[in-house]
C-alpha atoms as a PDB file:
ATOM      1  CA  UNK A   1       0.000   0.000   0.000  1.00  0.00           C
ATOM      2  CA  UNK A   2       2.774   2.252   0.637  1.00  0.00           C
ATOM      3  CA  UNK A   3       4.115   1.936  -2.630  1.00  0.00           C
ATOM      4  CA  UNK A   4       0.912   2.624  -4.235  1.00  0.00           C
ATOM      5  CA  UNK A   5       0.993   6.103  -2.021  1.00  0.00           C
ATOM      6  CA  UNK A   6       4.500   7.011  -2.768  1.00  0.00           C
ATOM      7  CA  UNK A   7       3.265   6.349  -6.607  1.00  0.00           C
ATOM      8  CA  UNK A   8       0.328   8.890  -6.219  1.00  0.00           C
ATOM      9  CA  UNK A   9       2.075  11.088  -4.640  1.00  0.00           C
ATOM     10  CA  UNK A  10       4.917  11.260  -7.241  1.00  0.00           C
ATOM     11  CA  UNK A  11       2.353  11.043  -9.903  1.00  0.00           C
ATOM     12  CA  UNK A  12       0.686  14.219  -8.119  1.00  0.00           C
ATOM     13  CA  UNK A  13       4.047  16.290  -7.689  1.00  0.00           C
ATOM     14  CA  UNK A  14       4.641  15.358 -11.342  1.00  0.00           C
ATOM     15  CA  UNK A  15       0.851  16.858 -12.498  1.00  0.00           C
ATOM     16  CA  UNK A  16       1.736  19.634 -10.406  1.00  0.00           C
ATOM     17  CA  UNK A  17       4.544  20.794 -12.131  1.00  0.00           C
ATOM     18  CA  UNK A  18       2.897  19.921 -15.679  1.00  0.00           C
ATOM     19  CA  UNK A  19       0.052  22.431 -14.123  1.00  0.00           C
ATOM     20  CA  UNK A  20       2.731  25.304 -13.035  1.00  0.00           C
ATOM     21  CA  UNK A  21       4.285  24.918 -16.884  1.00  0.00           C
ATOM     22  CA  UNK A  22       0.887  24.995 -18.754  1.00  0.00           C
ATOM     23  CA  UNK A  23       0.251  27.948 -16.072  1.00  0.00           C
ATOM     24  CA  UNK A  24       3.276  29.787 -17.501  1.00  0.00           C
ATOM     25  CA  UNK A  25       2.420  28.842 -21.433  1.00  0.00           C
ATOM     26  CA  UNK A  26      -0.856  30.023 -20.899  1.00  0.00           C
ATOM     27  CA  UNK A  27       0.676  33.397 -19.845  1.00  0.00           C
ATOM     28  CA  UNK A  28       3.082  33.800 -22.274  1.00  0.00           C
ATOM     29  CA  UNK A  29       0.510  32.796 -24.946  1.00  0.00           C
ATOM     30  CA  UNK A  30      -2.080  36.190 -23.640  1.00  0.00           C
ATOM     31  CA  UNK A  31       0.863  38.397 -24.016  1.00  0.00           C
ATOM     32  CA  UNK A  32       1.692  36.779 -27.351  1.00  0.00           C
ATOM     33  CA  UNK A  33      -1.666  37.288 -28.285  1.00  0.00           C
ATOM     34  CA  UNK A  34      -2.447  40.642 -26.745  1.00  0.00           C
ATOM     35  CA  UNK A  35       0.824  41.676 -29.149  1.00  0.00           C
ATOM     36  CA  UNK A  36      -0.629  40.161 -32.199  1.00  0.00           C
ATOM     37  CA  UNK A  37      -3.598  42.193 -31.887  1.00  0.00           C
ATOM     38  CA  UNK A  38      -2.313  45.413 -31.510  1.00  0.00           C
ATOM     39  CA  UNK A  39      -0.151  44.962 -34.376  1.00  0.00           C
ATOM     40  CA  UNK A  40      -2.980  43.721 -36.481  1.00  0.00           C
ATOM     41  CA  UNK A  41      -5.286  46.493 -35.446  1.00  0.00           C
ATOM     42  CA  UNK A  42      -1.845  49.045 -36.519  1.00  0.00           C
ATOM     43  CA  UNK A  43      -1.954  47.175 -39.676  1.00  0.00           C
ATOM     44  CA  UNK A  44      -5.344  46.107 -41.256  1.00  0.00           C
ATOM     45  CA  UNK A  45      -7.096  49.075 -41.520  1.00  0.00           C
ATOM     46  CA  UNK A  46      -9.869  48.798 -44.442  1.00  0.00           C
ATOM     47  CA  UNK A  47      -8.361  51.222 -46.652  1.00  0.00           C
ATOM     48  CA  UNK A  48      -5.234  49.649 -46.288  1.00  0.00           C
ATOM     49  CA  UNK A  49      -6.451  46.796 -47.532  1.00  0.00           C
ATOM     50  CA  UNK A  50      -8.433  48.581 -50.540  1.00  0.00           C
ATOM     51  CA  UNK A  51      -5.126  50.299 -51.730  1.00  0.00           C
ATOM     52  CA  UNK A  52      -3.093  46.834 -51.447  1.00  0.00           C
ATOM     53  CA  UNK A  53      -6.019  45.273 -53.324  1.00  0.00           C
ATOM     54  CA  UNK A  54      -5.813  47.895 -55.905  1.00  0.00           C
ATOM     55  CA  UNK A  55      -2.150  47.615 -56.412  1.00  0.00           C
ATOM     56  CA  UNK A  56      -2.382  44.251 -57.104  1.00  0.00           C
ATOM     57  CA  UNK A  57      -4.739  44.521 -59.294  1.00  0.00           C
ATOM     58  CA  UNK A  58      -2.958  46.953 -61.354  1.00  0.00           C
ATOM     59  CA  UNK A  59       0.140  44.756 -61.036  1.00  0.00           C
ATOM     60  CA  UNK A  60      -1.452  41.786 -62.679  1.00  0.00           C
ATOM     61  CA  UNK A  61      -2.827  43.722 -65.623  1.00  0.00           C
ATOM     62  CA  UNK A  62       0.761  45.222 -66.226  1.00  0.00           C
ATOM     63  CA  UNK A  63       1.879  41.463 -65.970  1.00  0.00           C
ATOM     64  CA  UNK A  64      -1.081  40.432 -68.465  1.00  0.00           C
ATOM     65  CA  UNK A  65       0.118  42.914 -70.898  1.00  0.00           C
ATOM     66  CA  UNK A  66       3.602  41.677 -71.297  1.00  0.00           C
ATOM     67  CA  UNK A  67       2.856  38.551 -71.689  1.00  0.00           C
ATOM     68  CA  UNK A  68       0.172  39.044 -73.896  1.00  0.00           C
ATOM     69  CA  UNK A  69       2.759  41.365 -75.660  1.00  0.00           C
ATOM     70  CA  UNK A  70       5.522  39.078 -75.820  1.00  0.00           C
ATOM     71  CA  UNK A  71       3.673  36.308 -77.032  1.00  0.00           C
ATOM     72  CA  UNK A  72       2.700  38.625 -80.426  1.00  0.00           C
ATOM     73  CA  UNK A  73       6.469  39.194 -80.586  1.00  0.00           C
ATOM     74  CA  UNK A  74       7.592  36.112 -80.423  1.00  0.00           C
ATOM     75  CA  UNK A  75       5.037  34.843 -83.021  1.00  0.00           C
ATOM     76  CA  UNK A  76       5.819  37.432 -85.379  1.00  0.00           C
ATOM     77  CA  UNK A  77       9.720  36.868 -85.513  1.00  0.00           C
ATOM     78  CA  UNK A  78       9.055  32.890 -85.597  1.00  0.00           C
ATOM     79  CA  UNK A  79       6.652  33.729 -88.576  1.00  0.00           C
ATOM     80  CA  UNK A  80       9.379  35.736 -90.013  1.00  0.00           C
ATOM     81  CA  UNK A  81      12.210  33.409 -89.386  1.00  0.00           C
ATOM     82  CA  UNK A  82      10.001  30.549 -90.566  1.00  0.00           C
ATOM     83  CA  UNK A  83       9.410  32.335 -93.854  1.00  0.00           C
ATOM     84  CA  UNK A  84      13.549  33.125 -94.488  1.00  0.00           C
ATOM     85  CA  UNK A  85      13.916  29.357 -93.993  1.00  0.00           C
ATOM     86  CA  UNK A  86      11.411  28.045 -96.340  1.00  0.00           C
ATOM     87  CA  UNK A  87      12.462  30.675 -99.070  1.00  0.00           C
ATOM     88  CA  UNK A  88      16.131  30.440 -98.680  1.00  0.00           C
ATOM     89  CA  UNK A  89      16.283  26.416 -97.928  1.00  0.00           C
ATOM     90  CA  UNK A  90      15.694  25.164-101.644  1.00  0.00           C
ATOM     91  CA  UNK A  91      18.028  26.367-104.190  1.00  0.00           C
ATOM     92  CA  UNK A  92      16.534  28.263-106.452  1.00  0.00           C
ATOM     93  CA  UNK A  93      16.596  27.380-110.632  1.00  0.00           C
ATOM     94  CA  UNK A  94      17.417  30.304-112.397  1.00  0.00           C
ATOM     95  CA  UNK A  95      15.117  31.438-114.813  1.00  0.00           C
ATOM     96  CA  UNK A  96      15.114  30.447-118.708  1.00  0.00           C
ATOM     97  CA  UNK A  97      16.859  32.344-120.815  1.00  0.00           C
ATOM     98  CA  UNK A  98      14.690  34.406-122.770  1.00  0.00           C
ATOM     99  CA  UNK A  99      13.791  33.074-126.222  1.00  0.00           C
ATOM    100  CA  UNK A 100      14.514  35.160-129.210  1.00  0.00           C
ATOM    101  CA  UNK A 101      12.404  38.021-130.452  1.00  0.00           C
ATOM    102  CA  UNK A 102       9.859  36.868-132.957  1.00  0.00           C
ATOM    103  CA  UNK A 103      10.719  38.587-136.546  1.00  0.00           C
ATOM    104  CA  UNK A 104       8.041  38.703-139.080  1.00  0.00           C
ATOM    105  CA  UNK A 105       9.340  39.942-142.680  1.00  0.00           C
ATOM    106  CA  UNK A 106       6.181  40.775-144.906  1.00  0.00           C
ATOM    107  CA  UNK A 107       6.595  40.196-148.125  1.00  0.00           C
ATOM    108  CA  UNK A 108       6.636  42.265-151.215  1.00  0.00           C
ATOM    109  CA  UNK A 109       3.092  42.991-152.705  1.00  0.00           C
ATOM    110  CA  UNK A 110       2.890  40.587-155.821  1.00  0.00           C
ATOM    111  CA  UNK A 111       2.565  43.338-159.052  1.00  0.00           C
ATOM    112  CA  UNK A 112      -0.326  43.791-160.798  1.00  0.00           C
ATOM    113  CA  UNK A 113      -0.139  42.643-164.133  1.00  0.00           C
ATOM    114  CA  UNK A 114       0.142  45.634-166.925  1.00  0.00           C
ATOM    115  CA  UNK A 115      -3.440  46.977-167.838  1.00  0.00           C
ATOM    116  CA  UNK A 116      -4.983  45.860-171.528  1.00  0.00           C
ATOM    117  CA  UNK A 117      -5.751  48.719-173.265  1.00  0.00           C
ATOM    118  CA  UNK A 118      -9.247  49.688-173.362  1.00  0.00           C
ATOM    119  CA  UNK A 119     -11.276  47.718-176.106  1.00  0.00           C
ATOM    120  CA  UNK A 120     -13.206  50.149-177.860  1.00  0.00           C
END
């Protein structure tokens, strides 16, 4: 029976002291608290909030633009280079020479044959 005793009582002194520690966290956790509030209350003021909202907003529409602006870049030069390849890749024939111009002589009028006299 005595041993059972000396147990409780070792088991109290031990809940004890867990009791005095959660005594002091408990303390330390209103002053941590108390701390965050004032700074949040410095902090998160509605307008505050409004301006960092509208910031962002105007941050992601500058982002939006060059994007949106680099993408037509880079599909115009990948049209153009895309073009320079496929025209300059194949050798090119040269053209045919040009044929010779097409001469037409006319020729002379055959001559009338000399006029009869007039029969009378």
């Amino acid at each position: 029976m005595e041993t059972r005793i000396a147990k409780l009582e070792e088991f109290a002194a031990d809940a004890k002291e867990r009791l005095v520690k959660l005594e002091e966290f408990a303390i330390d956790t209103k002053q941590r608290l108390v701390k965050i509030e004032t700074r949040l209350d410095q902090c998160a003021t509605k307008s505050d909030l409004e301006a960092l909202r509208a910031e962002m907003h105007k941050g992601f529409a500058d982002m939006i633009k060059w994007i949106v602006g680099t993408a037509i870049v880079l599909g115009g030069t990948g049209i153009v280079v895309i073009t320079f390849v496929l025209n300059n890749a194949v050798p090119k024939t040269p053209p045919p020479a040009p044929l010779p111009p097409v001469v037409i002589y006319t020729q002379p009028a055959p001559v009338a044959p000399a006029a009869a006299a007039p029969r009378m």
